[in-house]
N, C-alpha and C. Protein backbone atom coordinates (compact mmCIF):
# COMPACT_ATOMS: atom_id res chain seq x y z
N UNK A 1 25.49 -8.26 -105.01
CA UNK A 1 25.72 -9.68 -104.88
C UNK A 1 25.88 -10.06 -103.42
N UNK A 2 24.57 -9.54 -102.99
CA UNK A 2 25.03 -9.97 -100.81
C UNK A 2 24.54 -11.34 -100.66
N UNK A 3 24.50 -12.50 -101.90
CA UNK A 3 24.47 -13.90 -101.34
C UNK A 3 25.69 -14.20 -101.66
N UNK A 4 26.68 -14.18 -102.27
CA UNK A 4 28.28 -14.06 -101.80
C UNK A 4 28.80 -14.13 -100.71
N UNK A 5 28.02 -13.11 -99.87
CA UNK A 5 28.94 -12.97 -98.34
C UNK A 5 27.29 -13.76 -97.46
N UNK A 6 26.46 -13.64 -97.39
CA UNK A 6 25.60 -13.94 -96.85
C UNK A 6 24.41 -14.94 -96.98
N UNK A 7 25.56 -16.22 -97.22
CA UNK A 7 24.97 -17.78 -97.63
C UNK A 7 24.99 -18.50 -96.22
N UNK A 8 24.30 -19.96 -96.18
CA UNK A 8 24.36 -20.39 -95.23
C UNK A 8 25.72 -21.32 -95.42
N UNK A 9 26.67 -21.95 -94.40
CA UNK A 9 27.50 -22.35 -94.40
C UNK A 9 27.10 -23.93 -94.32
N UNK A 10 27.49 -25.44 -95.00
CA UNK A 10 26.66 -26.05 -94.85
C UNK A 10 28.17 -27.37 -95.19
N UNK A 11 27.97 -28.42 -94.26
CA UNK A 11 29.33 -29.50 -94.35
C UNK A 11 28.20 -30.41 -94.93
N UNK A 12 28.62 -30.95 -96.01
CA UNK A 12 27.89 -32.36 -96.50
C UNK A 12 29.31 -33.29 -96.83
N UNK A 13 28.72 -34.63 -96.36
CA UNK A 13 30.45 -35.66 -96.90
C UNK A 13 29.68 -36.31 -97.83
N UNK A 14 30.67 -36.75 -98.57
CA UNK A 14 29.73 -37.70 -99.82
C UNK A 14 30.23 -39.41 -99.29
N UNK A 15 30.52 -39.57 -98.44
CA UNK A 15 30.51 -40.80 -97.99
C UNK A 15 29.32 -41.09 -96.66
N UNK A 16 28.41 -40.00 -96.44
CA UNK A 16 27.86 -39.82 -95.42
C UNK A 16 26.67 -41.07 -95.81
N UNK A 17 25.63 -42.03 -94.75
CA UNK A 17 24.68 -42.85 -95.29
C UNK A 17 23.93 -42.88 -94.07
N UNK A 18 23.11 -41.93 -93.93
CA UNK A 18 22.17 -41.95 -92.82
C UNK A 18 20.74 -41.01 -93.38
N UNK A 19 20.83 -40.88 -94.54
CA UNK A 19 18.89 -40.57 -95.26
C UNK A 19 18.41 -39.29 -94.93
N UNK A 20 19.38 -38.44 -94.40
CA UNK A 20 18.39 -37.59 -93.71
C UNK A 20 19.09 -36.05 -94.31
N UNK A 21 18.36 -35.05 -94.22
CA UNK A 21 19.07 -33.60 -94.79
C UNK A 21 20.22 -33.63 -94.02
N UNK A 22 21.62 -32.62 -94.04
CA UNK A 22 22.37 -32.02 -93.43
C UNK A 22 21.85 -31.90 -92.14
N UNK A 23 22.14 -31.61 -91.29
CA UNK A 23 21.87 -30.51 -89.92
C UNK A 23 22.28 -29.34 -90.16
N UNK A 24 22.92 -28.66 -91.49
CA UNK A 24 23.37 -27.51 -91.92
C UNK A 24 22.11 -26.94 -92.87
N UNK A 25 21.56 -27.64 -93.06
CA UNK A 25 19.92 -27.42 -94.18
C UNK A 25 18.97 -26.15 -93.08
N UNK A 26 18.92 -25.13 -94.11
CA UNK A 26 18.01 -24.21 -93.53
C UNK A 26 16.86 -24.23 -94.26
N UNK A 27 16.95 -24.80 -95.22
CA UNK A 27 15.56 -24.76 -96.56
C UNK A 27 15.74 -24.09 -97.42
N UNK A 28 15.27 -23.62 -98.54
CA UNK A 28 15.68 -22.99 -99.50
C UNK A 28 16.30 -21.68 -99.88
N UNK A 29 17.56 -21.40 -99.96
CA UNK A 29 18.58 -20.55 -100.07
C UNK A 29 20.10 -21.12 -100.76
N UNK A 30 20.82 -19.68 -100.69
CA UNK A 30 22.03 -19.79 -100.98
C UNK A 30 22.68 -20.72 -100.00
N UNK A 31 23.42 -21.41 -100.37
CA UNK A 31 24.97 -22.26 -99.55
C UNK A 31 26.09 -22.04 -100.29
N UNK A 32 27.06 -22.70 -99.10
CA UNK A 32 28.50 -22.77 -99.45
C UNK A 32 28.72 -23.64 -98.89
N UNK A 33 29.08 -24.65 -99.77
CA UNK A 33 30.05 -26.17 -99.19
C UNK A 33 31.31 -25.84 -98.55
N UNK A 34 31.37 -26.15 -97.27
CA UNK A 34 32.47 -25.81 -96.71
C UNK A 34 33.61 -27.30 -96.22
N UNK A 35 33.35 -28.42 -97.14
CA UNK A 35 34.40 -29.18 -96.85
C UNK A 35 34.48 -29.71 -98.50
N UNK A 36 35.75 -30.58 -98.51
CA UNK A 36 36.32 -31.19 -99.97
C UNK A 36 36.93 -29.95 -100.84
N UNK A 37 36.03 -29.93 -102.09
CA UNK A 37 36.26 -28.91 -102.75
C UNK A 37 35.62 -28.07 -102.78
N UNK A 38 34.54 -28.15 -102.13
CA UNK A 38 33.67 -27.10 -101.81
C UNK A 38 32.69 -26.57 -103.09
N UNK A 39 32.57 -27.81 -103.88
CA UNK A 39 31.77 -27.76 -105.04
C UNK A 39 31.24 -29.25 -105.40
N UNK A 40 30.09 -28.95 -105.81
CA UNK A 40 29.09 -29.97 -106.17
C UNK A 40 30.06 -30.92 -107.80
N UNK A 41 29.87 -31.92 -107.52
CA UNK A 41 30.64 -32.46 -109.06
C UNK A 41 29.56 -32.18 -110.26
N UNK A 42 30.41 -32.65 -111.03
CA UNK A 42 29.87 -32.23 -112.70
C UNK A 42 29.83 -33.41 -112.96
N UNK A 43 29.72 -34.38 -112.66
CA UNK A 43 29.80 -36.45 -113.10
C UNK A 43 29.08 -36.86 -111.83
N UNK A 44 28.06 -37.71 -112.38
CA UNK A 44 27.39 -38.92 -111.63
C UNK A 44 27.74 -39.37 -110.54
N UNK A 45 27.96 -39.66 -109.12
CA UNK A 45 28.38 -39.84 -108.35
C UNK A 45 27.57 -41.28 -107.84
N UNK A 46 26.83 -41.87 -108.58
CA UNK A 46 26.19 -43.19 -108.51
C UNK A 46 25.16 -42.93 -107.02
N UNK A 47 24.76 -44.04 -106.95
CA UNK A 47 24.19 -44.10 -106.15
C UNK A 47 24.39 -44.99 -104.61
N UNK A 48 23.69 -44.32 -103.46
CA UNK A 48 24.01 -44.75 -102.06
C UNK A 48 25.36 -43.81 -101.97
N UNK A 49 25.08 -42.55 -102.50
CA UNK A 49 26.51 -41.91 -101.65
C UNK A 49 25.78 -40.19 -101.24
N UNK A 50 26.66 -39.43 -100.54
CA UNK A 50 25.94 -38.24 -100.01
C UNK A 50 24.94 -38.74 -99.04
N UNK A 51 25.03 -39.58 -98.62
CA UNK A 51 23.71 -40.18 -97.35
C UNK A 51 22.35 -40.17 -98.31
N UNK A 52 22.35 -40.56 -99.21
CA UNK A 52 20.83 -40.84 -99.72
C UNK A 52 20.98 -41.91 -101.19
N UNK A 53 20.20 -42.60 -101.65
CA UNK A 53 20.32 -43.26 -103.09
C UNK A 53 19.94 -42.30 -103.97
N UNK A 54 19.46 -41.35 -103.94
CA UNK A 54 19.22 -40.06 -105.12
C UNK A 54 20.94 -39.30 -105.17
N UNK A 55 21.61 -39.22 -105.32
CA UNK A 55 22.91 -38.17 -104.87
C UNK A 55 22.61 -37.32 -106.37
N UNK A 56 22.47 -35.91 -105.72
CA UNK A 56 22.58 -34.52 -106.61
C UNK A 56 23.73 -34.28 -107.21
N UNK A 57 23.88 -33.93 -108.72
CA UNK A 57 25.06 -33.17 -109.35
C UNK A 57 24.89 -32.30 -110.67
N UNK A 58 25.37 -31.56 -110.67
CA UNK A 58 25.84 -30.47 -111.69
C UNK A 58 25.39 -31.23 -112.99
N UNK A 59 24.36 -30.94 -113.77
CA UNK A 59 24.65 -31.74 -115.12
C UNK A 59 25.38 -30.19 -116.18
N UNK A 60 26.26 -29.69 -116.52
CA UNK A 60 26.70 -28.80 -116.73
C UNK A 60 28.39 -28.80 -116.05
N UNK A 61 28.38 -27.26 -116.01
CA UNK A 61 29.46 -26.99 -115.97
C UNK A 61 29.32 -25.49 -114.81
N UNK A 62 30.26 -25.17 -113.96
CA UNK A 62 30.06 -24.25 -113.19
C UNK A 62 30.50 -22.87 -113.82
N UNK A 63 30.03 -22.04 -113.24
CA UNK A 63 30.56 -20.44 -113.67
C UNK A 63 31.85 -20.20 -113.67
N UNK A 64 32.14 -19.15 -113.94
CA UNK A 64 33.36 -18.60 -113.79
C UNK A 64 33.67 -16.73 -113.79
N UNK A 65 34.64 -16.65 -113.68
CA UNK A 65 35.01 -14.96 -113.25
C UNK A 65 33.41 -14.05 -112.79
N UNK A 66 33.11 -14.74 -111.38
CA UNK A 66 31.85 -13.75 -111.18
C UNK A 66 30.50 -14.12 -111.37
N UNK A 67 30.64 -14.70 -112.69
CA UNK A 67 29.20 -15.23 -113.08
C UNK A 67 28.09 -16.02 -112.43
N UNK A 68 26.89 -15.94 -112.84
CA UNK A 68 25.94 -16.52 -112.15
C UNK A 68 25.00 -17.20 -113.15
N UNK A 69 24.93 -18.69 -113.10
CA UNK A 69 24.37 -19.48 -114.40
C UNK A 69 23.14 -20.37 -113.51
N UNK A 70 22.15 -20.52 -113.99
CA UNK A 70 20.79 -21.36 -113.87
C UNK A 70 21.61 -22.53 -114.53
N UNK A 71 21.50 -23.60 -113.49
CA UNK A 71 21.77 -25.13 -113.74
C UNK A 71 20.83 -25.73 -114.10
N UNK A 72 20.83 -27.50 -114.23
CA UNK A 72 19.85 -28.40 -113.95
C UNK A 72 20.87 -29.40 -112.75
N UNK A 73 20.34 -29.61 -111.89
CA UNK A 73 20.80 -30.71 -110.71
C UNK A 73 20.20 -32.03 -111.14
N UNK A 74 21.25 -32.95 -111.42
CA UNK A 74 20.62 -34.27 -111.57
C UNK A 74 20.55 -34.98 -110.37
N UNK A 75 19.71 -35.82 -110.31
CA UNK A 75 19.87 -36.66 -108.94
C UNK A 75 19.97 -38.67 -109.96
N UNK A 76 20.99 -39.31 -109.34
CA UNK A 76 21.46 -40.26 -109.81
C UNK A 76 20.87 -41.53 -108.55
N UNK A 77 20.92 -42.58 -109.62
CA UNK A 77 21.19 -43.86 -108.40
C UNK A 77 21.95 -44.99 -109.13
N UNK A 78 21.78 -45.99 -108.46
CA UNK A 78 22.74 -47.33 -108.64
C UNK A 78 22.73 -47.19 -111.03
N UNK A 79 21.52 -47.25 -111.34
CA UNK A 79 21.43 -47.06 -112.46
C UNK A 79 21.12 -46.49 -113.64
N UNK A 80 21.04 -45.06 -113.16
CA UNK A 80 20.24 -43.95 -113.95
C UNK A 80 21.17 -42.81 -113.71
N UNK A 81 21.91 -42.14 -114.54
CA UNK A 81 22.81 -40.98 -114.22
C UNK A 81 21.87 -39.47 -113.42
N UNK A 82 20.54 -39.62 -114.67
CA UNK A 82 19.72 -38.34 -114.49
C UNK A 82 18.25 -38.92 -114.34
N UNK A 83 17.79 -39.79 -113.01
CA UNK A 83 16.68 -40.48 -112.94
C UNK A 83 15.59 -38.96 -112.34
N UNK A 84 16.03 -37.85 -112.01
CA UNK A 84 14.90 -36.36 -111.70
C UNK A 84 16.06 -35.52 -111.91
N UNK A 85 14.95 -34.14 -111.88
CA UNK A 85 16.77 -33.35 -112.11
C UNK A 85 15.44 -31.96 -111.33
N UNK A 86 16.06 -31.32 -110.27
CA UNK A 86 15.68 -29.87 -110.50
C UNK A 86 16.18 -28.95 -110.96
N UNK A 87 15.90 -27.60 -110.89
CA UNK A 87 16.83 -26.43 -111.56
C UNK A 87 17.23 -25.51 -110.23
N UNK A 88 18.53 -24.84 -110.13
CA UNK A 88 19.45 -24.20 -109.12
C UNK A 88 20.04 -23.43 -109.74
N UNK A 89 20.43 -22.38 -109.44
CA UNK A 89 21.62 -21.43 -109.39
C UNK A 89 23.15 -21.63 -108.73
N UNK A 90 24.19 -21.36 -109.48
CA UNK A 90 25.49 -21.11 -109.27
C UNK A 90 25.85 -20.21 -109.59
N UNK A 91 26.99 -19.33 -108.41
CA UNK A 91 28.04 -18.02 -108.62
C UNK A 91 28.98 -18.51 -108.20
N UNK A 92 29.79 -17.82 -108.76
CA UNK A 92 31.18 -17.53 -108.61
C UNK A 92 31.61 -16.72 -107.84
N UNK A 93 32.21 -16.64 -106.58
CA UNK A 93 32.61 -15.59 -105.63
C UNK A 93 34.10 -15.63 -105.39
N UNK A 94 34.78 -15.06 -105.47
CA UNK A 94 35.88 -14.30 -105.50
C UNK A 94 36.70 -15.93 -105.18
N UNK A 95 36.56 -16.75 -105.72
CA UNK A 95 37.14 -18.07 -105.56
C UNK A 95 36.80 -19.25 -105.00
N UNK A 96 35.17 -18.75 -104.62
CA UNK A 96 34.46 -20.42 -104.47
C UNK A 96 33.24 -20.41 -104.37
N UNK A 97 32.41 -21.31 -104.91
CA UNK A 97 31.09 -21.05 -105.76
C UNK A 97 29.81 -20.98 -104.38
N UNK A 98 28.69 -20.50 -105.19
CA UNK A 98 27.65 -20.61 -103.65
C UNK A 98 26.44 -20.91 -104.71
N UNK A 99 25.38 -21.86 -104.00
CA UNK A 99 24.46 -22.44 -104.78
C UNK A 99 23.25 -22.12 -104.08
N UNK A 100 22.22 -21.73 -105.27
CA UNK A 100 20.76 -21.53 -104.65
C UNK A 100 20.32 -22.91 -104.68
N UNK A 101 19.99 -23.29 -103.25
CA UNK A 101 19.42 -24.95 -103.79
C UNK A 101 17.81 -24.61 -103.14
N UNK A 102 17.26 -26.14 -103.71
CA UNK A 102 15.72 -25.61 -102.98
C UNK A 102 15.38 -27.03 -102.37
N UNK A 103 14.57 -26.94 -101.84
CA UNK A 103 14.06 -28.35 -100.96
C UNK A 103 13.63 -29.32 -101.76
N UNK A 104 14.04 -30.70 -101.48
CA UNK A 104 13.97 -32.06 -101.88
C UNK A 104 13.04 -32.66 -101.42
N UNK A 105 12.68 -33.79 -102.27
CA UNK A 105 11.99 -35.06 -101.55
C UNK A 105 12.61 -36.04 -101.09
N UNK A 106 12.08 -36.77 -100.39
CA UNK A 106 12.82 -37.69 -98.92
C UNK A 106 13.64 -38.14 -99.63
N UNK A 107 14.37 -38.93 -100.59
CA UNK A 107 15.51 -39.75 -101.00
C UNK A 107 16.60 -39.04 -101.60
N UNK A 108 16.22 -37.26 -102.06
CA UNK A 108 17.03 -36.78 -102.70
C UNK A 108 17.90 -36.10 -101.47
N UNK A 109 19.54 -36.23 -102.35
CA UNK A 109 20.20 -35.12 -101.51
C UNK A 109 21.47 -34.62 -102.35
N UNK A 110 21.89 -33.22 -102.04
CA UNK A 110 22.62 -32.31 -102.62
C UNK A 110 24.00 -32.87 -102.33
N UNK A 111 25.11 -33.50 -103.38
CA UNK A 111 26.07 -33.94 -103.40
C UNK A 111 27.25 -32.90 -103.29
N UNK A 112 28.39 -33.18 -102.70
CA UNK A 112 29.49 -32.26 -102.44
C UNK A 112 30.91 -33.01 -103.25
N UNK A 113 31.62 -31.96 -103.55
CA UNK A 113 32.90 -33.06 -104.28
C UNK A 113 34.42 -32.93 -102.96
């Protein structure tokens, strides 16, 4: 399990509104949210938040003790909870989760809680 220790480290705010990836975005790999809770929410986060009108979330539920579960990522806006959704990976690491995410199109972006 060396994407545990060897994810990219990545700050997203969910109040952020400037359209554009992270500056922590390496492209498709493991991360670790390193501010809030350091996990993606499991509820709709509407839209115009995470710096984009698409905002990404958990439609599910996260792992636990270790585990590693294939998600679906919804991406939401002002009126659609699950208007696209891709599919991602979540683990569980010794007390805080790390996500395989993969590259978006221009409006989407990966939400943080």
């Amino acid at each position: 399990r060396s994407y545990c220790d060897n994810q990219h480290q990545v700050i997203m705010k969910t109040n952020d509104v400037d359209f554009h990836p992270s500056p922590d975005w390496k492209g498709e790999g493991w991360y670790r949210f390193d501010t809030f809770n350091g996990k993606m929410p499991e509820n709709a986060p509407g839209g115009d938040k995470c710096g984009t009108s698409l905002a990404g979330w958990v439609k599910g539920s996260h792992p636990s003790n270790g585990a590693t579960k294939d998600v679906e990522i919804c991406f939401s806006d002002d009126s659609t909870d699950c208007i696209t959704s891709v599919t991602a990976k979540i683990s569980e690491c010794s007390g805080h989760y790390v996500y395989y995410l993969k590259e978006l199109t221009c409006m989407q972006r990966y939400c943080v809680e």
